[in-house]
PDB file of N, CA and C in Angstrom:
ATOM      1  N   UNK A   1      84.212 -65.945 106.657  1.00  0.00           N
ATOM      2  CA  UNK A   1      82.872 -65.468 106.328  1.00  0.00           C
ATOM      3  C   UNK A   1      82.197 -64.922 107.570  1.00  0.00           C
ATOM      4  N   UNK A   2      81.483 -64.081 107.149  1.00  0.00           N
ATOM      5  CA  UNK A   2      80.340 -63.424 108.136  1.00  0.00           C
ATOM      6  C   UNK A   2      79.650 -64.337 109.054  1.00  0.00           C
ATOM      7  N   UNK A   3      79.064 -64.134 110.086  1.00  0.00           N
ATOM      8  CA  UNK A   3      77.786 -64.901 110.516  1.00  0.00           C
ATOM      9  C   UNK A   3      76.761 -64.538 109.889  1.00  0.00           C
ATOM     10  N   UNK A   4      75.601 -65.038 109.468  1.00  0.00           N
ATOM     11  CA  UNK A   4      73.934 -64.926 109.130  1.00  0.00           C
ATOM     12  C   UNK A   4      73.490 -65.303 109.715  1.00  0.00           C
ATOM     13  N   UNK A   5      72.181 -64.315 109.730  1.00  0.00           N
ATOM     14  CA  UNK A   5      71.556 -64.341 111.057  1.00  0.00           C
ATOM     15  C   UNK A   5      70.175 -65.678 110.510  1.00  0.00           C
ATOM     16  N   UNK A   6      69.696 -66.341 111.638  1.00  0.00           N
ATOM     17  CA  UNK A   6      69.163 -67.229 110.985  1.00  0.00           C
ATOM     18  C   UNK A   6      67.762 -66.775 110.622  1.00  0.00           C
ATOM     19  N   UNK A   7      67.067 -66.290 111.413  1.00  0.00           N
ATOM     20  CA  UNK A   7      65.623 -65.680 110.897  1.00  0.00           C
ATOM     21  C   UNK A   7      65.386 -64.293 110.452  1.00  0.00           C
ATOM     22  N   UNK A   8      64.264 -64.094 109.373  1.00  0.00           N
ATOM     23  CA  UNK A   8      63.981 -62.735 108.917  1.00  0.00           C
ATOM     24  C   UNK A   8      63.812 -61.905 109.887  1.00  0.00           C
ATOM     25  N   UNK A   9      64.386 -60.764 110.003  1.00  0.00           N
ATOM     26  CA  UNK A   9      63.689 -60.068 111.143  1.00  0.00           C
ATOM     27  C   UNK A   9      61.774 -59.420 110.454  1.00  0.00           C
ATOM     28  N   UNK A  10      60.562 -59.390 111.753  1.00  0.00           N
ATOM     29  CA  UNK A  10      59.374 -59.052 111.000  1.00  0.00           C
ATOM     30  C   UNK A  10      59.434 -57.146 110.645  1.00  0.00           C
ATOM     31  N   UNK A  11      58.297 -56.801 109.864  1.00  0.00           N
ATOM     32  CA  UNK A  11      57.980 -55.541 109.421  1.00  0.00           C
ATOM     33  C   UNK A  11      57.996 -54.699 110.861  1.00  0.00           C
ATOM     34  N   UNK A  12      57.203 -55.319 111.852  1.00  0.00           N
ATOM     35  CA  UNK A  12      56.880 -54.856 113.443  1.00  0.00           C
ATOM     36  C   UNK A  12      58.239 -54.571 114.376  1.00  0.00           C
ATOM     37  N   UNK A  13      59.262 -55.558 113.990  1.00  0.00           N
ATOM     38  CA  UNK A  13      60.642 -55.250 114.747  1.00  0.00           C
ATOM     39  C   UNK A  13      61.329 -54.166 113.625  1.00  0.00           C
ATOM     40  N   UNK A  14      61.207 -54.403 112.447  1.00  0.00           N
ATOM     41  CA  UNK A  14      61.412 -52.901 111.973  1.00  0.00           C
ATOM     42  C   UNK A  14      60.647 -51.866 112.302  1.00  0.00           C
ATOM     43  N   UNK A  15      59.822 -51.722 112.407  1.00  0.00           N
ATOM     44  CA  UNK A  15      58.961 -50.461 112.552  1.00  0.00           C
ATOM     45  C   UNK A  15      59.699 -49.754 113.938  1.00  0.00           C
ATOM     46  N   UNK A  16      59.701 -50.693 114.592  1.00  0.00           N
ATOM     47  CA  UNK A  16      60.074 -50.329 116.251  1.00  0.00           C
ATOM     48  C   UNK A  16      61.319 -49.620 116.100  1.00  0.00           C
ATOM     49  N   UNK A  17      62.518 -50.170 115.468  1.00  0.00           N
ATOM     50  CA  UNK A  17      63.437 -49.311 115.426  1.00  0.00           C
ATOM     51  C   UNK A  17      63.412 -48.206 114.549  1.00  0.00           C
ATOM     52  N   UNK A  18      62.531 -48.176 113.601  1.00  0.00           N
ATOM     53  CA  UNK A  18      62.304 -47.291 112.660  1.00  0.00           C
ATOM     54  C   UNK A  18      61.901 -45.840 113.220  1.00  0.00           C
ATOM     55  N   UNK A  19      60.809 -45.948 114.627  1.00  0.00           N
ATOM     56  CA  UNK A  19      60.201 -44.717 115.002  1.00  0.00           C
ATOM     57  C   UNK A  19      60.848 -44.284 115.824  1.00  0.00           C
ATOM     58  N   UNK A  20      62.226 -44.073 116.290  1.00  0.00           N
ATOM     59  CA  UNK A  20      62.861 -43.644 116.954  1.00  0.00           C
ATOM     60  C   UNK A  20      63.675 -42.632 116.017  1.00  0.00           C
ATOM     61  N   UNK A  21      63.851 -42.547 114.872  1.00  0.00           N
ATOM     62  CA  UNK A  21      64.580 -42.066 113.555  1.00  0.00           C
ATOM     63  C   UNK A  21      63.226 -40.304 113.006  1.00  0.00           C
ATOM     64  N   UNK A  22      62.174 -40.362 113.841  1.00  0.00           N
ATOM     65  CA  UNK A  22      61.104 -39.605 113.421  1.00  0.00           C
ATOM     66  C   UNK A  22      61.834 -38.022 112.857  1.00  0.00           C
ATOM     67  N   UNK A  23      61.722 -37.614 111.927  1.00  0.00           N
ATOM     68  CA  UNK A  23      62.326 -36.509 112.138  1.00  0.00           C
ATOM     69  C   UNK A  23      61.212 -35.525 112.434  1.00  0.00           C
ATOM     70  N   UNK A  24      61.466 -34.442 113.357  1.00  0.00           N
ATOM     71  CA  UNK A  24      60.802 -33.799 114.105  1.00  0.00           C
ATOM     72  C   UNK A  24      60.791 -32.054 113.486  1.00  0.00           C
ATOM     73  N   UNK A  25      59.281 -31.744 113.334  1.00  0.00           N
ATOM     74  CA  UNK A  25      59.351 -30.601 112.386  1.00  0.00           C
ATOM     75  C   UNK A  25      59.625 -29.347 113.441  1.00  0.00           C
ATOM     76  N   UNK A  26      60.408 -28.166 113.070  1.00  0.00           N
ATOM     77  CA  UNK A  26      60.845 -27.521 113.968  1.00  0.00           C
ATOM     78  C   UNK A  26      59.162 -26.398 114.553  1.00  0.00           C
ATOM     79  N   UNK A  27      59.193 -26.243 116.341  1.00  0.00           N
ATOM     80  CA  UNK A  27      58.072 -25.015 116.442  1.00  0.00           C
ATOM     81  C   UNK A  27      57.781 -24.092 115.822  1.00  0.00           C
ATOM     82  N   UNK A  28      57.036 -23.807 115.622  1.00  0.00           N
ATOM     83  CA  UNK A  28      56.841 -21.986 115.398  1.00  0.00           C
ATOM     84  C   UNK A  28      56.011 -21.475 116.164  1.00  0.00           C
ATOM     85  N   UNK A  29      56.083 -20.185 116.187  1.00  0.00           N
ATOM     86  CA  UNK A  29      55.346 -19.577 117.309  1.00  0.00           C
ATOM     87  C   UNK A  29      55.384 -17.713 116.121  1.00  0.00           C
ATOM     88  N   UNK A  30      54.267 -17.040 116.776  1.00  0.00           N
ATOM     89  CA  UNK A  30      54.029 -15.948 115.627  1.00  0.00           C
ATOM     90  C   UNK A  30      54.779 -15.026 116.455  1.00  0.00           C
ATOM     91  N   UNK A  31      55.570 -14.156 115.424  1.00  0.00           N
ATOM     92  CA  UNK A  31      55.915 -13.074 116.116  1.00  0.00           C
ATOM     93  C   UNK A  31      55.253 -11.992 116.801  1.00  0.00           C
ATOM     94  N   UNK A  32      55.021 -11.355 117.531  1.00  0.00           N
ATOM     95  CA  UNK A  32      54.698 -10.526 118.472  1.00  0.00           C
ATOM     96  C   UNK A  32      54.441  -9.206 117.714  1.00  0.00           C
ATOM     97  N   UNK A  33      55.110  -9.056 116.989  1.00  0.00           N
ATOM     98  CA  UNK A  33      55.380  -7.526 115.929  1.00  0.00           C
ATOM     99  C   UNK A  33      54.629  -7.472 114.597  1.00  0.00           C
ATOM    100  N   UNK A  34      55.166  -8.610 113.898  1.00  0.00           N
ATOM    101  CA  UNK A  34      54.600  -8.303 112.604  1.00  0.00           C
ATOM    102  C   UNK A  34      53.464  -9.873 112.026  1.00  0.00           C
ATOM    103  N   UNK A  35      53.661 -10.319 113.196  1.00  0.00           N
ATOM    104  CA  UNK A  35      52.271 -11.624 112.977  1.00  0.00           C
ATOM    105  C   UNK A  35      52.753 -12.989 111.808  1.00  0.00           C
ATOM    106  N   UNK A  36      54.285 -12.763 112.015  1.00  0.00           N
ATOM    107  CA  UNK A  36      54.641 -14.300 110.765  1.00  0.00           C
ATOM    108  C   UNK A  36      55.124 -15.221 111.774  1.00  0.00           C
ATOM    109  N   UNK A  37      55.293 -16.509 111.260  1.00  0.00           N
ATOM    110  CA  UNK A  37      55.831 -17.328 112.041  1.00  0.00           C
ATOM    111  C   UNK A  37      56.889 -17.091 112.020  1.00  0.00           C
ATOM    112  N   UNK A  38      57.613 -17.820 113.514  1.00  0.00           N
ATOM    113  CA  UNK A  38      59.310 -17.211 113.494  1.00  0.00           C
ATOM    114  C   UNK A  38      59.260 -18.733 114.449  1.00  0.00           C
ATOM    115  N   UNK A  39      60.783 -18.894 114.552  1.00  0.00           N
ATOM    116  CA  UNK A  39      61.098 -20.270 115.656  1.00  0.00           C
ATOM    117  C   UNK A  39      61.169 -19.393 116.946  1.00  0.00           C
ATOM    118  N   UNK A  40      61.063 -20.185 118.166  1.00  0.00           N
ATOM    119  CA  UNK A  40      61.026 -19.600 119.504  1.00  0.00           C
ATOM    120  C   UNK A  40      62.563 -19.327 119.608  1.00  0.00           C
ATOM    121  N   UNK A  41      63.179 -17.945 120.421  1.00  0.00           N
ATOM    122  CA  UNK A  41      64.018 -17.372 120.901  1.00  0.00           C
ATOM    123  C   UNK A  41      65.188 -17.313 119.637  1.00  0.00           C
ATOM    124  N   UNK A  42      64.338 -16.924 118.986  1.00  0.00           N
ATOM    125  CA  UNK A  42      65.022 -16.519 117.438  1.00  0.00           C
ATOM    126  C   UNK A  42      64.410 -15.090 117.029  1.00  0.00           C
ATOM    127  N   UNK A  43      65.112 -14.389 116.432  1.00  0.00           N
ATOM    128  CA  UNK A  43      65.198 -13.088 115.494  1.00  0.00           C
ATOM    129  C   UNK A  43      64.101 -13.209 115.022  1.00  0.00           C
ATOM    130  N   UNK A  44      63.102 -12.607 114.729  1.00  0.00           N
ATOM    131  CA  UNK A  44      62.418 -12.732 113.464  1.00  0.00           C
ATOM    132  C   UNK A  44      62.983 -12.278 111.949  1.00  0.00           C
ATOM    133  N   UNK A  45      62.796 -13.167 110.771  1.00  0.00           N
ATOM    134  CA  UNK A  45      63.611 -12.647 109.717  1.00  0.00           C
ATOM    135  C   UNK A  45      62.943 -11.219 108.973  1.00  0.00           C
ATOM    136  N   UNK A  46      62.038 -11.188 109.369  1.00  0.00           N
ATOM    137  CA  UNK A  46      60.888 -10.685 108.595  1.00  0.00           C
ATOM    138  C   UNK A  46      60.896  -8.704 109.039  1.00  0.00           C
ATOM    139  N   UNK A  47      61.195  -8.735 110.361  1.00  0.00           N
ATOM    140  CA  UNK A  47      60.681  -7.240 111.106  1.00  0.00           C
ATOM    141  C   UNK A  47      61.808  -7.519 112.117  1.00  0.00           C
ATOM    142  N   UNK A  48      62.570  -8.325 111.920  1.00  0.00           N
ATOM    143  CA  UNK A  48      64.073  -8.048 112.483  1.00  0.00           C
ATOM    144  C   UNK A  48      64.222  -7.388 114.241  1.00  0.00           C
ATOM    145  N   UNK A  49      63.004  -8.304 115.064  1.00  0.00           N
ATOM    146  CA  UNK A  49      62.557  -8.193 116.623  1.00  0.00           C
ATOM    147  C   UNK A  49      62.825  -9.345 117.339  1.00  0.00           C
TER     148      UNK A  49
END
């Protein structure tokens, strides 16, 4: 058999490992040309600059 662990871990020691998992929404920045958002050092899809 397994070991079990003897105490619950709390909501707070979850959380802690939890915010390391953040998923992170990508930049945008406006294109220069035609004024839409585009990601930095990317094509624009839009006006193709």
């Amino acid at each position: 058999m397994a070991p079990l662990p003897k105490r619950r871990h709390s909501t707070q020691r979850k959380g802690k490992r939890m915010k390391t998992r953040i998923v992170n929404l990508p930049k945008l920045i406006k294109c220069p040309h035609c004024g839409k958002m585009k990601m930095p050092h990317r094509i624009c899809q839009y006006c193709q600059k």
